[in-house]
PDB file of N, CA and C in Angstrom:
ATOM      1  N   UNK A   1     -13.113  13.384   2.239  1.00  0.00           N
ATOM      2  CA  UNK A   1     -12.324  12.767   1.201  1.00  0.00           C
ATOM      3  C   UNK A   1     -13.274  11.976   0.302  1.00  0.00           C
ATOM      4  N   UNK A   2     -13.345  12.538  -0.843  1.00  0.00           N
ATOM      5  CA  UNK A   2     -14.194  11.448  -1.933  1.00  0.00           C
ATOM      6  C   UNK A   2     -13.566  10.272  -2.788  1.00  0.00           C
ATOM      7  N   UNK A   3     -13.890   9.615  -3.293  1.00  0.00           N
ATOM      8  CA  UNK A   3     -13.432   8.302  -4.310  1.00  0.00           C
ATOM      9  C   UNK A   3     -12.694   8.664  -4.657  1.00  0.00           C
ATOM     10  N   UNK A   4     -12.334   9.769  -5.683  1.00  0.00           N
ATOM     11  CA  UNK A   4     -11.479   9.867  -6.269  1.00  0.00           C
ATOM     12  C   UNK A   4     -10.022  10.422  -5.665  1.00  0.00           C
ATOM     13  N   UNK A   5     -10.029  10.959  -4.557  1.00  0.00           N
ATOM     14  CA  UNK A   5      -8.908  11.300  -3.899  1.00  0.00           C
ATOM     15  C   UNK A   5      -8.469   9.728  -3.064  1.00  0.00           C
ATOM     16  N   UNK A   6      -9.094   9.012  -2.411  1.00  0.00           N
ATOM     17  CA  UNK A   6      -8.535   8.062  -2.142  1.00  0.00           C
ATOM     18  C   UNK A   6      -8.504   7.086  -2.953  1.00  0.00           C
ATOM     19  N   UNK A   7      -8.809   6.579  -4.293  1.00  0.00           N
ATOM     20  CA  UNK A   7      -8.206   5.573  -5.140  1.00  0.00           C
ATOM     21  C   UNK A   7      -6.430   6.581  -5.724  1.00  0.00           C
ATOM     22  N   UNK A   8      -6.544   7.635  -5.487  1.00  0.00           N
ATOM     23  CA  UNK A   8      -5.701   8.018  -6.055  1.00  0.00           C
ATOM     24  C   UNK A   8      -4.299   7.896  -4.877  1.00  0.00           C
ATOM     25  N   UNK A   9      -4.695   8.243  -3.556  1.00  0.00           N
ATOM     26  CA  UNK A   9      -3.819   8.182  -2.987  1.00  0.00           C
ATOM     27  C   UNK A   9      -3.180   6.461  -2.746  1.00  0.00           C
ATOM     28  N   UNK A  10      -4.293   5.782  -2.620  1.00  0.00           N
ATOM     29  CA  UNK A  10      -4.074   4.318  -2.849  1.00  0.00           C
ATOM     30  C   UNK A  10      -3.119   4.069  -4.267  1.00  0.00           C
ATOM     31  N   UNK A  11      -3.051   4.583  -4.745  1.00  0.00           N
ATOM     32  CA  UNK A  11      -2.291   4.300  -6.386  1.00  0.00           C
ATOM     33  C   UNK A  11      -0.500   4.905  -6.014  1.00  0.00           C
ATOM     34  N   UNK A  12      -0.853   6.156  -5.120  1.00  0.00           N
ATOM     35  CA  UNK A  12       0.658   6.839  -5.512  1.00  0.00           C
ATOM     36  C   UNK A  12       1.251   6.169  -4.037  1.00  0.00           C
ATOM     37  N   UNK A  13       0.805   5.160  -2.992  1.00  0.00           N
ATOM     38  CA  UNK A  13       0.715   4.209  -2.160  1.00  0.00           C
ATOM     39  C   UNK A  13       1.563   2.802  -2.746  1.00  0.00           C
ATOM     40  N   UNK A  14       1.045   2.484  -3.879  1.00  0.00           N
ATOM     41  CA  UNK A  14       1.393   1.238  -4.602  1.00  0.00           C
ATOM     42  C   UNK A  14       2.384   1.442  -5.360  1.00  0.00           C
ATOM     43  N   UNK A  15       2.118   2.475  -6.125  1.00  0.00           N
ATOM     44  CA  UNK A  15       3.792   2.854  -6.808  1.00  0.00           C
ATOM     45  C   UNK A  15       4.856   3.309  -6.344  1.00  0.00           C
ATOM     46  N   UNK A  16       4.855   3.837  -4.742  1.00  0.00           N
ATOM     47  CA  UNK A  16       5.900   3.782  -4.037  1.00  0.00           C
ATOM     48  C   UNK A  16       6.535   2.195  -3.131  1.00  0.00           C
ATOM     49  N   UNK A  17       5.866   1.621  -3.282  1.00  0.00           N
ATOM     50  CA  UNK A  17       6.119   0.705  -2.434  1.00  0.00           C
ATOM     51  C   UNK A  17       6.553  -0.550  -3.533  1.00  0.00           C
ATOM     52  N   UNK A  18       5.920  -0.039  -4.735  1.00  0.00           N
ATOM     53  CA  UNK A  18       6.850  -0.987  -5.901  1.00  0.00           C
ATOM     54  C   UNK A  18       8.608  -0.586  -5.864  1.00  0.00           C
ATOM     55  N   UNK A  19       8.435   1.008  -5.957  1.00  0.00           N
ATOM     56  CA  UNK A  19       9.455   1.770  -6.435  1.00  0.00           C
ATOM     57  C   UNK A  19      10.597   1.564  -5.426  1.00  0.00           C
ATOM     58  N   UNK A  20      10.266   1.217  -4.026  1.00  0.00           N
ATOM     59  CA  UNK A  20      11.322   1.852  -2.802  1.00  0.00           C
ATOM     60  C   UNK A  20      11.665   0.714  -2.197  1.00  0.00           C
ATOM     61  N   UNK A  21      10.753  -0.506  -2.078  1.00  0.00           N
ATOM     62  CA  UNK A  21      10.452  -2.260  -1.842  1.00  0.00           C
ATOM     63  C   UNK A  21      10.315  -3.163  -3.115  1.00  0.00           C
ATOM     64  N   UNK A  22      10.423  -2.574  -4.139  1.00  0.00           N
ATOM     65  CA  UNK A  22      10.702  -3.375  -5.065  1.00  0.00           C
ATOM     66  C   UNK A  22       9.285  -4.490  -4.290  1.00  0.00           C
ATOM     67  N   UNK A  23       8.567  -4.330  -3.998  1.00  0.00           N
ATOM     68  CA  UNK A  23       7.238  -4.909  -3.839  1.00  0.00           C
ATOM     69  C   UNK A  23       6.423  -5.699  -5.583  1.00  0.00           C
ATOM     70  N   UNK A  24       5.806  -6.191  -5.665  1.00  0.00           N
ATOM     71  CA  UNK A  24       5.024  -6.115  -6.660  1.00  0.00           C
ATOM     72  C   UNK A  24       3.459  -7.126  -6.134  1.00  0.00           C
ATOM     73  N   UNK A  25       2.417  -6.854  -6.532  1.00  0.00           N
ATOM     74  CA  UNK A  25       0.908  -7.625  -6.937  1.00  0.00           C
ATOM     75  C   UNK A  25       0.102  -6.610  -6.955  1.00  0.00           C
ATOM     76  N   UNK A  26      -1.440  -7.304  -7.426  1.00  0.00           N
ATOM     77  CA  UNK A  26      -2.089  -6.324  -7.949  1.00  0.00           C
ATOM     78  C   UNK A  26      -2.387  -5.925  -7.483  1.00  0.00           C
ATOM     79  N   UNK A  27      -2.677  -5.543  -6.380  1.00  0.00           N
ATOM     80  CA  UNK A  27      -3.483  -4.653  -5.363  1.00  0.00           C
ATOM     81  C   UNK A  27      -2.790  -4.254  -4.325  1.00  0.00           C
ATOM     82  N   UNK A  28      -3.035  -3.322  -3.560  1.00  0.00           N
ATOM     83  CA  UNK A  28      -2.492  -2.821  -2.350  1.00  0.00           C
ATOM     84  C   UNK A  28      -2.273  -3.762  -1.594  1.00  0.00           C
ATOM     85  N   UNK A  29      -3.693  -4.209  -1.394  1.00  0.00           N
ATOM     86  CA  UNK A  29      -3.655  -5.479   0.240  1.00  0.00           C
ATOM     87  C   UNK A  29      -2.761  -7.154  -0.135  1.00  0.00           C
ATOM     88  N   UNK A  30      -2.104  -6.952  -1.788  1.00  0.00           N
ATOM     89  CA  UNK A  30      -1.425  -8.209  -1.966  1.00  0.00           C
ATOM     90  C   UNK A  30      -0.070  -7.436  -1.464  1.00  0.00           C
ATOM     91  N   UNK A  31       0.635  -6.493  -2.039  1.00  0.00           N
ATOM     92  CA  UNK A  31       1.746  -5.631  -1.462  1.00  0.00           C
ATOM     93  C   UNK A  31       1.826  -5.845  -0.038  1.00  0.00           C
ATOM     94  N   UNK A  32       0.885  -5.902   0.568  1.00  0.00           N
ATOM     95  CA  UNK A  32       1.058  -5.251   1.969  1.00  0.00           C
ATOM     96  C   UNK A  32       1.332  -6.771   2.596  1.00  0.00           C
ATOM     97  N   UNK A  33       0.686  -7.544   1.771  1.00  0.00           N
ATOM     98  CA  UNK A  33       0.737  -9.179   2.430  1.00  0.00           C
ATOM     99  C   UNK A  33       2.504  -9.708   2.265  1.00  0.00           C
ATOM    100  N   UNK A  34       3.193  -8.817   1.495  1.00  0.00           N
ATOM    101  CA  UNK A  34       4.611  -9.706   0.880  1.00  0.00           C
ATOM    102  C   UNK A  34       5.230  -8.132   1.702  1.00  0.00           C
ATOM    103  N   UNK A  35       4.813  -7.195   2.330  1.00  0.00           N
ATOM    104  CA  UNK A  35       5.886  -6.340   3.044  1.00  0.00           C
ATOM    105  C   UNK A  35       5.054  -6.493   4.876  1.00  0.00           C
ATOM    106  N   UNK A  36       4.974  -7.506   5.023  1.00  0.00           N
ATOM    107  CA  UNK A  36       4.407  -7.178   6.672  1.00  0.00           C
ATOM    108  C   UNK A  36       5.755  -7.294   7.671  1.00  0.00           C
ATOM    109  N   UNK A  37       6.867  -7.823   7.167  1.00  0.00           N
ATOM    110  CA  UNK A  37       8.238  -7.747   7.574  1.00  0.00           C
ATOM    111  C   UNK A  37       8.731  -6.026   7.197  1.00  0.00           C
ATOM    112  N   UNK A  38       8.641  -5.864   6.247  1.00  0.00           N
ATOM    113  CA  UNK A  38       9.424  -4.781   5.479  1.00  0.00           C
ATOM    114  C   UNK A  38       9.311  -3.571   6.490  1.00  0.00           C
ATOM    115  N   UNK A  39       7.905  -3.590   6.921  1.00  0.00           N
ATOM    116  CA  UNK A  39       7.376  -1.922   7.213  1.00  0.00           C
ATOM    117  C   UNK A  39       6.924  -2.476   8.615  1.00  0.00           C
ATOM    118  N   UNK A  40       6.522  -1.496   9.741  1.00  0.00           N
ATOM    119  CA  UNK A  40       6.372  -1.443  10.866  1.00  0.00           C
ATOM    120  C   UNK A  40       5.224  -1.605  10.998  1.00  0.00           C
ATOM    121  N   UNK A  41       4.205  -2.261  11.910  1.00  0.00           N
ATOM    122  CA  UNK A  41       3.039  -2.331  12.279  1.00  0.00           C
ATOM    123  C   UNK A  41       2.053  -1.135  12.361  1.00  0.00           C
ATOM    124  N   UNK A  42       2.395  -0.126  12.374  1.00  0.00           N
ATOM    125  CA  UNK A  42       1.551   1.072  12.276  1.00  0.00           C
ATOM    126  C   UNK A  42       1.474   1.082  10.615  1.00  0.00           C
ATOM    127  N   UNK A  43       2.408   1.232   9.714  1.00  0.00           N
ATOM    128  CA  UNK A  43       1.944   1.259   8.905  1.00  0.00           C
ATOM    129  C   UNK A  43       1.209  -0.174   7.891  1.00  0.00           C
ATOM    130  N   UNK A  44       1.534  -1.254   8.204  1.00  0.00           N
ATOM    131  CA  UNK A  44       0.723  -2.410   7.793  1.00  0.00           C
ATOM    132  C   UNK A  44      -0.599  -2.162   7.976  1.00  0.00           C
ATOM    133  N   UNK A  45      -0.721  -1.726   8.940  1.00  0.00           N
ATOM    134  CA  UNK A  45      -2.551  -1.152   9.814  1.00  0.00           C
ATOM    135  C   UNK A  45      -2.705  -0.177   8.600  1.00  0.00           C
ATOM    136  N   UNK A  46      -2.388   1.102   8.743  1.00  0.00           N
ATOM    137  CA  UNK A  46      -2.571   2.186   8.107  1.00  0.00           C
ATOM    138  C   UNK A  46      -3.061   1.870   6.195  1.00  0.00           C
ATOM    139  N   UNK A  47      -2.067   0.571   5.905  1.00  0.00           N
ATOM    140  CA  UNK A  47      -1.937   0.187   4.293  1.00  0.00           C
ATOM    141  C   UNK A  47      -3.300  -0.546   4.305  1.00  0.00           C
ATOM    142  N   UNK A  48      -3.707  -1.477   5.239  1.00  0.00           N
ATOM    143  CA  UNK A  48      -4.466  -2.633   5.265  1.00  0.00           C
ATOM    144  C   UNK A  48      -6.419  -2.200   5.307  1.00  0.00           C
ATOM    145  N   UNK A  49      -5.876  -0.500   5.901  1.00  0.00           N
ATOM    146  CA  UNK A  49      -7.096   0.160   5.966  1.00  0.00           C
ATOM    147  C   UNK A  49      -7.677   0.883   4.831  1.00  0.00           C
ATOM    148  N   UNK A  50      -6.536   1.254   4.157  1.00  0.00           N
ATOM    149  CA  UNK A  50      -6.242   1.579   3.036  1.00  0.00           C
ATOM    150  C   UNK A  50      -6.951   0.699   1.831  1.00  0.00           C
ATOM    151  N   UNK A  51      -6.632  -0.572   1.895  1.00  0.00           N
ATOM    152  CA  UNK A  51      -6.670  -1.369   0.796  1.00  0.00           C
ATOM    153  C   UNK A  51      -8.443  -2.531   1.221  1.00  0.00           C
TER     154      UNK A  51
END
């Protein structure tokens, strides 16, 4: 996987989680800080590795 496939998947990551959690900040790892209730511990891990 190169840069450009994972900033991208990181992006369509953030705009779902605006879109479906009504989430919002600028970055992934601020999202993930205001949904650690929202979403299940596997995926907080999964986002946090992500970001």
């Amino acid at each position: 996987m190169d840069q450009d496939e994972l900033t991208q998947q990181i992006e369509e990551v953030r705009g779902l989680m605006a879109e479906r959690l009504r989430l919002r900040g600028a970055t992934l790892e601020d999202q993930v800080r205001r949904a650690k209730r929202l979403l299940p511990r596997t995926l907080v891990r999964e986002a946090q590795y992500l970001a």
